[in-house]
Protein backbone atom coordinates (compact mmCIF):
# COMPACT_ATOMS: atom_id res chain seq x y z
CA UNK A 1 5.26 8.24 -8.15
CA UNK A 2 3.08 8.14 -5.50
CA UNK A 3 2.69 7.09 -1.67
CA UNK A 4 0.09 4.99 0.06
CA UNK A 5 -0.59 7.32 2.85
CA UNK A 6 -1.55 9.69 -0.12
CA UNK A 7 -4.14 7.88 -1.53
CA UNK A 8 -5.75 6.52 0.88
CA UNK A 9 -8.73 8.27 1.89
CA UNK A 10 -9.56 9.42 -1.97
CA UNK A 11 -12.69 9.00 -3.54
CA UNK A 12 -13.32 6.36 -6.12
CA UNK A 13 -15.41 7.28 -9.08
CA UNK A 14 -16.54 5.24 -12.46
CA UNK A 15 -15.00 6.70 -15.55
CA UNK A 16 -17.96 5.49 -17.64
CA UNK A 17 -20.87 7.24 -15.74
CA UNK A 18 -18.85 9.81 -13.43
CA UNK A 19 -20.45 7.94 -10.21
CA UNK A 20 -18.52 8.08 -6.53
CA UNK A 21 -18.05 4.71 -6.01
CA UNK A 22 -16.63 4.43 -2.68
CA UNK A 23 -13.89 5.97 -0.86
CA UNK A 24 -9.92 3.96 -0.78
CA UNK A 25 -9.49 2.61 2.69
CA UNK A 26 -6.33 0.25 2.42
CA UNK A 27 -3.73 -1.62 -0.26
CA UNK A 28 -3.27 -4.60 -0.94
CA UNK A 29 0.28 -5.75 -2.09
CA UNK A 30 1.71 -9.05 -2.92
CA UNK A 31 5.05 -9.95 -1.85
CA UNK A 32 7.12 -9.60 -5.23
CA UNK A 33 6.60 -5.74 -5.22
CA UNK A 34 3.34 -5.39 -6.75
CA UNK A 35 0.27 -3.47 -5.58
CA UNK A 36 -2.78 -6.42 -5.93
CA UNK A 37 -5.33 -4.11 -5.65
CA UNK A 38 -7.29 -1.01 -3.00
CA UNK A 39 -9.81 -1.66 -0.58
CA UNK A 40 -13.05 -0.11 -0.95
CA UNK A 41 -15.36 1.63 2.17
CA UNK A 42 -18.69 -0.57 1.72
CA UNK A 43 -21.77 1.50 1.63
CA UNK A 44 -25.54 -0.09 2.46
CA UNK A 45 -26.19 -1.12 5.62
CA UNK A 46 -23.31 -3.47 6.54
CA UNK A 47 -21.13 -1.47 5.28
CA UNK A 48 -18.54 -4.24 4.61
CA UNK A 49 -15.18 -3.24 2.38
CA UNK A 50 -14.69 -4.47 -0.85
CA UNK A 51 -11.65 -5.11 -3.23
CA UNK A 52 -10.67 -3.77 -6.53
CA UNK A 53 -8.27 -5.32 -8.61
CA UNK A 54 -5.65 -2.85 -9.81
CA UNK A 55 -5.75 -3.20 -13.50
CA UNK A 56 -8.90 -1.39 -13.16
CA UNK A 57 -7.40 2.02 -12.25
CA UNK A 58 -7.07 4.54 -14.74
CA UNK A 59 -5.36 7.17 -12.98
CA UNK A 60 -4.78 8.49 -9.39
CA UNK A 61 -5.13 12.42 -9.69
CA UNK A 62 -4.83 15.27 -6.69
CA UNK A 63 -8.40 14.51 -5.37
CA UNK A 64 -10.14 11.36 -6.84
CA UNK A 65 -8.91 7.75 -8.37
CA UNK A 66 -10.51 6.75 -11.59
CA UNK A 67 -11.57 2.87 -12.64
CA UNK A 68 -12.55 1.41 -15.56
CA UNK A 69 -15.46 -0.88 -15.75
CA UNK A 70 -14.91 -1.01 -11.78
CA UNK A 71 -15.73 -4.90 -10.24
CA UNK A 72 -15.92 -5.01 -6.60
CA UNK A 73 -15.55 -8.18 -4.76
CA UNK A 74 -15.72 -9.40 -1.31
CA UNK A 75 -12.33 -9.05 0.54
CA UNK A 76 -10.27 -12.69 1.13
CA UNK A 77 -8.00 -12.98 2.66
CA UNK A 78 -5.28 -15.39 1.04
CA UNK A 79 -1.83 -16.58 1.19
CA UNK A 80 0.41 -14.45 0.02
CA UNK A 81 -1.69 -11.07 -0.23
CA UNK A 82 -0.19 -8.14 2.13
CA UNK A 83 -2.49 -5.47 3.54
CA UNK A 84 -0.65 -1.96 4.60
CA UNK A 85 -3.35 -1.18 7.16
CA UNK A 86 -5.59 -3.87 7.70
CA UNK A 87 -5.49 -7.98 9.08
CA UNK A 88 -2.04 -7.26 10.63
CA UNK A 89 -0.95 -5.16 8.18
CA UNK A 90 2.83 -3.91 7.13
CA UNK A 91 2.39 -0.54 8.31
CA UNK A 92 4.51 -0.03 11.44
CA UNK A 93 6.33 -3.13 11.23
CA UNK A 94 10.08 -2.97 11.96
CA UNK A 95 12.64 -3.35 8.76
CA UNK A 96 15.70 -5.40 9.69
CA UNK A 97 18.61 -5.87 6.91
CA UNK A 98 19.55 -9.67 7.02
CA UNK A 99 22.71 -9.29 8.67
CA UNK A 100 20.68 -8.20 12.07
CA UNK A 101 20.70 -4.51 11.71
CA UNK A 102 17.66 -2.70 12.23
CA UNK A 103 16.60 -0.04 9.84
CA UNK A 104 13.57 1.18 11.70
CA UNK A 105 9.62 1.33 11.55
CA UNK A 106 7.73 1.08 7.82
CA UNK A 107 6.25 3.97 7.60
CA UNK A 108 5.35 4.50 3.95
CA UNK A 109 4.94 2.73 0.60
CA UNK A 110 6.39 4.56 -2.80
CA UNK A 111 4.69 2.83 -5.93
CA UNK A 112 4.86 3.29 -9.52
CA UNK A 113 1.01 4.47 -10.24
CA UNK A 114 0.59 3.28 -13.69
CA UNK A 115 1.92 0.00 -13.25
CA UNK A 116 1.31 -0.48 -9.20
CA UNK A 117 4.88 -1.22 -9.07
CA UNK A 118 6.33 -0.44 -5.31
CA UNK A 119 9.68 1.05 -5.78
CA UNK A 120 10.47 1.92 -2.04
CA UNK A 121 9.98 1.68 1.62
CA UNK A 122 10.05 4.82 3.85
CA UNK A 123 10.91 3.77 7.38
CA UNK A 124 11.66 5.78 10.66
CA UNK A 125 13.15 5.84 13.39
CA UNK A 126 10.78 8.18 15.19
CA UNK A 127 10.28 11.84 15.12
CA UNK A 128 13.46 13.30 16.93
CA UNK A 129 15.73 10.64 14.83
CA UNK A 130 13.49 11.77 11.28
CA UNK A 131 14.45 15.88 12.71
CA UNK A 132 17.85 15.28 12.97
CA UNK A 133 18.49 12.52 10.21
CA UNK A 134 15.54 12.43 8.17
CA UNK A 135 13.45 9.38 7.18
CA UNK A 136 15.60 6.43 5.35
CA UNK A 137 13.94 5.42 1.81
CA UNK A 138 14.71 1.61 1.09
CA UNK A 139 14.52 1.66 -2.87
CA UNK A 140 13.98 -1.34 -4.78
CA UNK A 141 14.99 -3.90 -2.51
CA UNK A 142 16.11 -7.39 -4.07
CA UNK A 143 14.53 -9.57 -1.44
CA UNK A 144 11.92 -8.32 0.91
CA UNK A 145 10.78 -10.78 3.06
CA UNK A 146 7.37 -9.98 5.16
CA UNK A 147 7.18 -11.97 8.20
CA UNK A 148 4.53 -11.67 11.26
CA UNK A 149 6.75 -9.22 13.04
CA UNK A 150 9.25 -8.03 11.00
CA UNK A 151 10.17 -7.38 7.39
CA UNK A 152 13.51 -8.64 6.21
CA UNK A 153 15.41 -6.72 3.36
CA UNK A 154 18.60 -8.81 2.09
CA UNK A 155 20.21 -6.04 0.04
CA UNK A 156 20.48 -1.81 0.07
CA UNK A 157 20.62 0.01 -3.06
């Protein structure tokens, strides 16, 4: 299992030929739980990012990400795809059970690497709060609803 916040920033290389291929920038997620695919730093001149679909990973280790045959495509944004940093992205967003209570700020992402699976939300409530209580980990919520402001969660486990 790893987080978001870990990968990001790791260098993508080809399995095939061994060649850096660009360094992980962002994730994309879609709503049901499941990581769509990274965002890749562009290189050139524009330097404009570029998407990978997920199935292409072969494995996340301590220092690089590997892909398979790895396509790049331009980054669209569509209905239904969530970014955790970028276009208004999850990342800071507040978590509110559906009764009204607030469960604090999203502060991390827990996936499933082979699969791309998320299997929990780490939220806080800042840093004294995460001292003194520690960060909450949402795990496998049944609905997770991702508005413009705030992400509702129907059900703890």
């Amino acid at each position: 299992m790893r987080t978001f916040s870990r990968v990001v920033g790791m260098l993508l290389y080809d399995t095939a030929s061994g060649k850096k291929i660009g360094r992980i920038t962002d994730f994309c997620i879609e709503e049901p739980g499941i990581v769509k695919g990274l965002l890749i730093d562009g290189k050139g001149m524009f330097h404009r990012t570029k998407f990978l679909r997920y199935e292409t990973i072969h494995s996340i280790g301590e220092d690089g990400v590997m892909a398979k045959d790895p396509k790049l495509s331009p980054v669209i944004k569509e209905h239904g795809k969530i970014y955790f940093h970028h276009y208004h992205g999850i990342k800071g967003k507040s978590f509110i059970t559906s009764e009204g209570d607030k469960l604090g700020l999203l502060e991390d992402v827990y996936f499933e690497e082979k699969t791309g699976t998320i299997v929990g939300y780490e939220v806080t409530d800042g840093f004294f709060a995460d001292i003194a209580e520690g960060k909450k980990i949402i795990k496998n919520p049944s609905d997770l609803i991702i508005g413009k402001d705030t992400v509702v969660v129907s059900v703890l486990t």
